[in-house]
Structures are given as structure tokens and as C-alpha cells.
N, C-alpha and C. Protein backbone atom coordinates (compact mmCIF):
# COMPACT_ATOMS: atom_id res chain seq x y z
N UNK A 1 0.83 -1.20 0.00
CA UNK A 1 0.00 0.00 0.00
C UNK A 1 0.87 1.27 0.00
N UNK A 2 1.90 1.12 0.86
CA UNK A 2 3.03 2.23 0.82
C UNK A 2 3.61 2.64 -0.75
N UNK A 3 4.16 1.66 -1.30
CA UNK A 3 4.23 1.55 -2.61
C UNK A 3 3.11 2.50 -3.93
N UNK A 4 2.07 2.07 -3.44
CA UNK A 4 1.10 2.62 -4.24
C UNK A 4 0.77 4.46 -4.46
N UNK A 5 1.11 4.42 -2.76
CA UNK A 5 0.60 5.95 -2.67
C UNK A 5 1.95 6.37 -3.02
N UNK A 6 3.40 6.18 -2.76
CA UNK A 6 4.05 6.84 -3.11
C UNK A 6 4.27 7.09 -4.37
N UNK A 7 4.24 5.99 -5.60
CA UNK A 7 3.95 6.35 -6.73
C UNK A 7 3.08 6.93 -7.45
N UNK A 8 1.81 7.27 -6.76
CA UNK A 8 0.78 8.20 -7.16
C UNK A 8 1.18 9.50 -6.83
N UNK A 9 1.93 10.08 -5.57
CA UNK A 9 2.27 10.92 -5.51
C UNK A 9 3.76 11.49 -5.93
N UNK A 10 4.30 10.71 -6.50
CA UNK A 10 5.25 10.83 -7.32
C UNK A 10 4.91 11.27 -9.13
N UNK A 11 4.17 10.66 -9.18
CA UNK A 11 3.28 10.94 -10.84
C UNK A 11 2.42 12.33 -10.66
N UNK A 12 2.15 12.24 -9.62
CA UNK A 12 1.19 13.57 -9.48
C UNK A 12 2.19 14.94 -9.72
N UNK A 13 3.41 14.88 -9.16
CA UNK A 13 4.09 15.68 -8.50
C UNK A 13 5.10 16.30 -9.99
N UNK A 14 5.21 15.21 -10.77
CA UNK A 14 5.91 15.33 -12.46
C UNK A 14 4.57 15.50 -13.23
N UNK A 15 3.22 15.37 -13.16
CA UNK A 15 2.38 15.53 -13.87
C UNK A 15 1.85 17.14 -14.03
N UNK A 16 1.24 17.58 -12.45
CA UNK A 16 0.71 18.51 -12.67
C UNK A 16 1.70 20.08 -13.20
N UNK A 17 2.78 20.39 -13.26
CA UNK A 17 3.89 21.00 -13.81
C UNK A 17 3.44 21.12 -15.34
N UNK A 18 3.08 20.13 -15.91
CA UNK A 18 3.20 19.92 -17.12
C UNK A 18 2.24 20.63 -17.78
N UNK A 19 0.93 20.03 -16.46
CA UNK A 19 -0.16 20.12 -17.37
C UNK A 19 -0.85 21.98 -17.12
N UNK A 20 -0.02 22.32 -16.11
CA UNK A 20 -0.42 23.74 -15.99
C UNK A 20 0.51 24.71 -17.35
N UNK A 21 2.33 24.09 -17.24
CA UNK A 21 2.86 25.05 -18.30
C UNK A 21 1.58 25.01 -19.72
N UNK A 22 0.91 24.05 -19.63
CA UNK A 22 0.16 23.77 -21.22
C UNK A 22 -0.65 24.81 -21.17
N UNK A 23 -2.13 24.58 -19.63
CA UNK A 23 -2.79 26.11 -19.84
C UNK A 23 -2.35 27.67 -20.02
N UNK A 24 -0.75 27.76 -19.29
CA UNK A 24 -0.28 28.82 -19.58
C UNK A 24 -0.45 29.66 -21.01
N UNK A 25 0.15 28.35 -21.53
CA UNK A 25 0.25 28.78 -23.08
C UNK A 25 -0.80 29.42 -24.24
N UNK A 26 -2.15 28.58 -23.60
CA UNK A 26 -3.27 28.80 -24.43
C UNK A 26 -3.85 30.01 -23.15
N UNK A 27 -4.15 29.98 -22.48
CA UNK A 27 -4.65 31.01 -21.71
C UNK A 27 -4.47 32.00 -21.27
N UNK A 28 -5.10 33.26 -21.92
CA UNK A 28 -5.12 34.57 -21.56
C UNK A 28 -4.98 35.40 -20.01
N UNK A 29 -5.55 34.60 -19.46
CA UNK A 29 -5.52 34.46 -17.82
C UNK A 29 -4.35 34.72 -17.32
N UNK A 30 -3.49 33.84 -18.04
CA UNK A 30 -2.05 33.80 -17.47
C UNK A 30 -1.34 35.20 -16.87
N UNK A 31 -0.45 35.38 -16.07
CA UNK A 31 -0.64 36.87 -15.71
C UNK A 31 0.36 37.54 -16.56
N UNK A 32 1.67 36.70 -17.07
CA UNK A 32 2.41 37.17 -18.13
C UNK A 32 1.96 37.34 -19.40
N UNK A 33 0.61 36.56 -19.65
CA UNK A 33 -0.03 37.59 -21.09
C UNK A 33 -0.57 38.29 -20.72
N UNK A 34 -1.32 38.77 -19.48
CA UNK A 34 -1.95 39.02 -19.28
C UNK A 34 -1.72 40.29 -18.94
N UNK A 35 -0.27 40.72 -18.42
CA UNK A 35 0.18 42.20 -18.46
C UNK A 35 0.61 42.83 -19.66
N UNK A 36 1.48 41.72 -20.22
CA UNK A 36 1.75 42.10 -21.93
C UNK A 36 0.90 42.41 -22.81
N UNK A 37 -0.43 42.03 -22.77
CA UNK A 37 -1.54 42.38 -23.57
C UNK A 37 -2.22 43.83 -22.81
N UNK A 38 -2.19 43.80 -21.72
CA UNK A 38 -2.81 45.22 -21.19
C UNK A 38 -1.75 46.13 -21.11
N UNK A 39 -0.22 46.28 -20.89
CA UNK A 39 0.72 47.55 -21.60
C UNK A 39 0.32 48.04 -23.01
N UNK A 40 0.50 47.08 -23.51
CA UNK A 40 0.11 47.37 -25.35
C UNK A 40 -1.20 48.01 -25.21
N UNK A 41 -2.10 47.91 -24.78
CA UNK A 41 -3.27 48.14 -24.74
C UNK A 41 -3.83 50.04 -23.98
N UNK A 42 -3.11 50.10 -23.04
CA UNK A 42 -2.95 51.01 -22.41
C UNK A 42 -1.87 51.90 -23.42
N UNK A 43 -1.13 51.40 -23.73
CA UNK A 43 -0.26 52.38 -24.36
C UNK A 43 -0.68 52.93 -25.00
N UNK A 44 -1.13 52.17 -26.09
CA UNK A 44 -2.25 52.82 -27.69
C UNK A 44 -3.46 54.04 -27.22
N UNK A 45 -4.45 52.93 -25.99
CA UNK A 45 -5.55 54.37 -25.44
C UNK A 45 -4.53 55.73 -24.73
N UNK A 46 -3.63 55.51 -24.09
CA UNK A 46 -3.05 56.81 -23.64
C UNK A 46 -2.67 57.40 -24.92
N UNK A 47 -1.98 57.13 -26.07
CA UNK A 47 -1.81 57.64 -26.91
C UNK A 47 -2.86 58.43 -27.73
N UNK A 48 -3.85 57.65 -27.73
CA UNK A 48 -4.88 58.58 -28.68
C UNK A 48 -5.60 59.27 -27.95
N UNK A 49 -5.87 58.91 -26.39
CA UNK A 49 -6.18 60.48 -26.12
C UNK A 49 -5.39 61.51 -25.80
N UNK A 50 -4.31 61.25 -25.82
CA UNK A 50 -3.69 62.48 -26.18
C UNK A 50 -3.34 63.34 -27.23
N UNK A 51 -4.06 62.51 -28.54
CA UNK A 51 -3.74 63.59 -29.89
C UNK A 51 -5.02 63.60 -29.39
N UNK A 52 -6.32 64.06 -28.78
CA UNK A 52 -7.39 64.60 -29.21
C UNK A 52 -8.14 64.54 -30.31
N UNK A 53 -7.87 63.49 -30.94
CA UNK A 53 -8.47 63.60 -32.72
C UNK A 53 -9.88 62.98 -32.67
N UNK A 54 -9.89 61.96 -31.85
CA UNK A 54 -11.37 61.53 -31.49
C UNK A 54 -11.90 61.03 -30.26
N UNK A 55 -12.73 61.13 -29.78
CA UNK A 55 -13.09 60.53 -28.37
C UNK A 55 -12.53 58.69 -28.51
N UNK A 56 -11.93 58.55 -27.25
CA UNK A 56 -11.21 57.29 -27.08
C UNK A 56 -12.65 56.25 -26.45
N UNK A 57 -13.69 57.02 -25.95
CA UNK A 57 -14.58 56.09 -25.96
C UNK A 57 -15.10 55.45 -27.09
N UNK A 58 -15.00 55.95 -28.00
CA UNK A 58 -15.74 55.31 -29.26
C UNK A 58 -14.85 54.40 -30.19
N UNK A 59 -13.63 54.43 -29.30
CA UNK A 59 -12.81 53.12 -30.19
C UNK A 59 -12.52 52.14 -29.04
N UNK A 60 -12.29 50.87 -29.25
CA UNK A 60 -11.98 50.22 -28.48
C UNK A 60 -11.26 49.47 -29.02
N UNK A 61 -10.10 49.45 -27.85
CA UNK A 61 -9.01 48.37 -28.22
C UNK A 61 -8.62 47.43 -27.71
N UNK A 62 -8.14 46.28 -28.16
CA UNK A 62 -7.77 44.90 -27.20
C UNK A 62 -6.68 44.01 -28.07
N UNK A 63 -5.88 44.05 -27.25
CA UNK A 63 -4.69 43.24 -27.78
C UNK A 63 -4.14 41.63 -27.43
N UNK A 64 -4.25 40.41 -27.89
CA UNK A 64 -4.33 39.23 -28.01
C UNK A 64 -2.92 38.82 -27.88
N UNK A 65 -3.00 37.13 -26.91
CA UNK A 65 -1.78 36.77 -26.41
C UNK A 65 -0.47 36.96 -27.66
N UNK A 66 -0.98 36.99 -28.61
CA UNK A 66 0.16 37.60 -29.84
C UNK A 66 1.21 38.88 -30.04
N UNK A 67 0.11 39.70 -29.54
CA UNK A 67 0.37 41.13 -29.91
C UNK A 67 -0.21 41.65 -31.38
N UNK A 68 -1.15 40.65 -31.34
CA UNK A 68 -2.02 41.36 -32.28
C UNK A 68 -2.90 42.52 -31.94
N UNK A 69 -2.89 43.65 -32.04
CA UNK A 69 -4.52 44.97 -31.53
C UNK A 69 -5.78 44.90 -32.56
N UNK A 70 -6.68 44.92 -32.02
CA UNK A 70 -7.94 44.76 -32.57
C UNK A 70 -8.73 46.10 -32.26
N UNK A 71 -8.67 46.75 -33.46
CA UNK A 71 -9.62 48.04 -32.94
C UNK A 71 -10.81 48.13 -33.13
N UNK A 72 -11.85 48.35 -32.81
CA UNK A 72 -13.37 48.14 -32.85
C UNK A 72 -13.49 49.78 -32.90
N UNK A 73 -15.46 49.80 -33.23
CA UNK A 73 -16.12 50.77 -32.58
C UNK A 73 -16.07 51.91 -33.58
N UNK A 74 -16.13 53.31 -33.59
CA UNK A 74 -16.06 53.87 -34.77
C UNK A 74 -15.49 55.72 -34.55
N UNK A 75 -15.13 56.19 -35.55
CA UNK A 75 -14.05 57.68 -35.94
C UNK A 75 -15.08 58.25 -36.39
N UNK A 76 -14.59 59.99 -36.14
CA UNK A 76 -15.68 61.16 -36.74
C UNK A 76 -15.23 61.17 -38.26
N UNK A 77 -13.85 60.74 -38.65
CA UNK A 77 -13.67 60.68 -40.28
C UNK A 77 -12.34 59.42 -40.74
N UNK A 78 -12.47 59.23 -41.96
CA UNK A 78 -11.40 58.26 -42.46
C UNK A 78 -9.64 58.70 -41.65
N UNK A 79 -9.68 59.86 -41.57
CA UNK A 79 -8.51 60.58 -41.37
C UNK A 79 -8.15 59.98 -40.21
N UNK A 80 -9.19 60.14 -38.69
CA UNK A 80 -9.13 59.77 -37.53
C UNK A 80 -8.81 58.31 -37.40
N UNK A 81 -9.90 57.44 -38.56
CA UNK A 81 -9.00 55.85 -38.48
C UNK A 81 -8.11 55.47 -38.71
N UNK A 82 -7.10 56.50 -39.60
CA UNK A 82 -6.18 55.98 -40.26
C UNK A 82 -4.95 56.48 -39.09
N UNK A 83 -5.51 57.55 -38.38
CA UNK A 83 -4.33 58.00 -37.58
C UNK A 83 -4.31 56.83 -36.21
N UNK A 84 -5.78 56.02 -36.22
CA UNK A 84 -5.42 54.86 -34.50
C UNK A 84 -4.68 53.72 -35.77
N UNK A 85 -5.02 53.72 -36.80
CA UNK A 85 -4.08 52.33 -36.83
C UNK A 85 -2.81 52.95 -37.35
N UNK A 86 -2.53 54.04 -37.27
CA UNK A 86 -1.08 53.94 -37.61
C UNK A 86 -0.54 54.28 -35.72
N UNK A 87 -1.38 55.00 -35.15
CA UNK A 87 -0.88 54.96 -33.76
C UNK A 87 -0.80 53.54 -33.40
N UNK A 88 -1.43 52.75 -33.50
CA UNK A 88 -1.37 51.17 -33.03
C UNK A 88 -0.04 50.35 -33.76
N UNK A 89 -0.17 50.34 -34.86
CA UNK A 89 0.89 49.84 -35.30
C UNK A 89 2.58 50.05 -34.92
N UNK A 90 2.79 51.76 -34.64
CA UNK A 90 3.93 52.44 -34.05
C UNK A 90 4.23 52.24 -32.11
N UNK A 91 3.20 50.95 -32.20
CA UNK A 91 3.20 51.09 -30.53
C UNK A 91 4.41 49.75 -30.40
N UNK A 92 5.35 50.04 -29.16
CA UNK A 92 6.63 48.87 -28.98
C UNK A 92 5.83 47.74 -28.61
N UNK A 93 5.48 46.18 -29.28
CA UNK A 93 5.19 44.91 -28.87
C UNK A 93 3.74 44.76 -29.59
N UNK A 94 3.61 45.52 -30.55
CA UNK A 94 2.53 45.45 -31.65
C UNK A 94 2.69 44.43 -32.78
N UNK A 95 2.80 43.89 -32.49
CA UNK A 95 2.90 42.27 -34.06
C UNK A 95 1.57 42.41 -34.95
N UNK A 96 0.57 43.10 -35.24
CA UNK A 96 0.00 43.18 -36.03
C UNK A 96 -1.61 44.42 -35.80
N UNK A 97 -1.97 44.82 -36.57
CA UNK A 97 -3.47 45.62 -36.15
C UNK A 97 -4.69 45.11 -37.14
N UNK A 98 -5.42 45.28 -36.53
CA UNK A 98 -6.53 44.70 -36.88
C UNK A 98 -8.00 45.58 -36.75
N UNK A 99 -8.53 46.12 -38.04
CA UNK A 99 -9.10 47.11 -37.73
C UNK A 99 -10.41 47.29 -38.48
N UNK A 100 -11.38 47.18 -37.10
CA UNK A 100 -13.12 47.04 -38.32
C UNK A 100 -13.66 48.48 -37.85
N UNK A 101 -13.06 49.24 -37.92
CA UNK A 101 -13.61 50.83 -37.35
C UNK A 101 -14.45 51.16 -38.20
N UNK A 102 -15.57 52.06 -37.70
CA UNK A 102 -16.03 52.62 -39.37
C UNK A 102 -16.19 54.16 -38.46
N UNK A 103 -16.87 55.13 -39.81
CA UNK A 103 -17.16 56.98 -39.65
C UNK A 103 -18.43 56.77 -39.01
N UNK A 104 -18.65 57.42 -37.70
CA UNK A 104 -20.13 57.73 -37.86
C UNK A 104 -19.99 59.52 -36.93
N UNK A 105 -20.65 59.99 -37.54
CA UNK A 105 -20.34 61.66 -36.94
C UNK A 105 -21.15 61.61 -35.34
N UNK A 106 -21.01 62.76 -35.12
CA UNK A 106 -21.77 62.87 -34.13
C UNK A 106 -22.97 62.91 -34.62
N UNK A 107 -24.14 62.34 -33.13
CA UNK A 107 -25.42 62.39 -33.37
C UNK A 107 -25.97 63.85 -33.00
């Protein structure tokens, strides 16, 4: 019986290591993507509200365990979209942008 449990807790002990580095990998959760995706993220919104070119509520951004940015939501003109994805793109740890923005003026 001694035998038994010690090898269960021997397997346990080389198993679960393994099987957590795996969720790391796929999961956003993790706290090392999980800061790396919110710097990038923060960086880009501090950036655009500070050119003032459009309200930062109406874009939204989110950046993926990649460093891909995904901009959503929508600009008062073409000009304003073209200036978040070139702000996004010029941001340090940006691997790609991704951008379904559209114009809608004020109501």
C-alpha cells in the first residue's frame, strides 16, 4: 500500500507541472499575457487620447496573447481611423493591427 501511494504521488508531482505550463500557453488568464496584452493596450488608449483627434470612448481596443490589436467601434472621419491604426501599429510589442472601425459623426 506504501508503494502505491508513493507512486501516485510521485506521478502527481511530475504531472501537474506539465499540465499547468500547457494552460499557460493557451490562456489569456495567465498573468504574463496578461500584463503584456494590457501595456500594449494602455499604451495605444493613452496615446490617442492624447492627440485629441477623437473621443477614445468610441474606439476600443484589445490586444491578443500575440500582440495582435484589434480596434473596434467607430471615428468622426477616415482621417481619424487611419491616424489609430497607424498609432497602433507604431506602438513597442505590436505584431499586427486589426481594424473594423467605421465613420459615424456625431449624433
Amino acid at each position: 500500500m506504501k508503494y502505491v501511494v508513493t507512486v501516485l504521488l510521485l506521478g502527481a508531482t511530475f504531472v501537474a507541472p506539465l499540465a499547468m505550463a500547457q494552460d499557460a500557453d493557451v490562456d489569456r488568464t495567465h498573468p504574463t499575457s496578461f500584463v503584456k496584452d494590457s501595456v500594449i493596450t494602455t499604451k495605444i488608449k493613452s496615446k490617442l487620447a492624447a492627440d485629441h483627434i477623437t473621443s477614445v470612448g468610441r474606439i476600443h481596443v484589445d490586444t491578443d496573447a500575440n500582440g495582435v490589436v484589434w480596434l473596434t467601434g467607430s471615428a468622426r472621419s477616415q482621417e481619424a481611423i487611419d491616424h489609430a491604426v497607424s498609432v497602433a501599429k507604431g506602438t513597442e510589442g505590436v505584431r499586427g493591427v486589426k481594424s473594423s472601425l467605421t465613420i459615424k459623426q456625431d449624433d
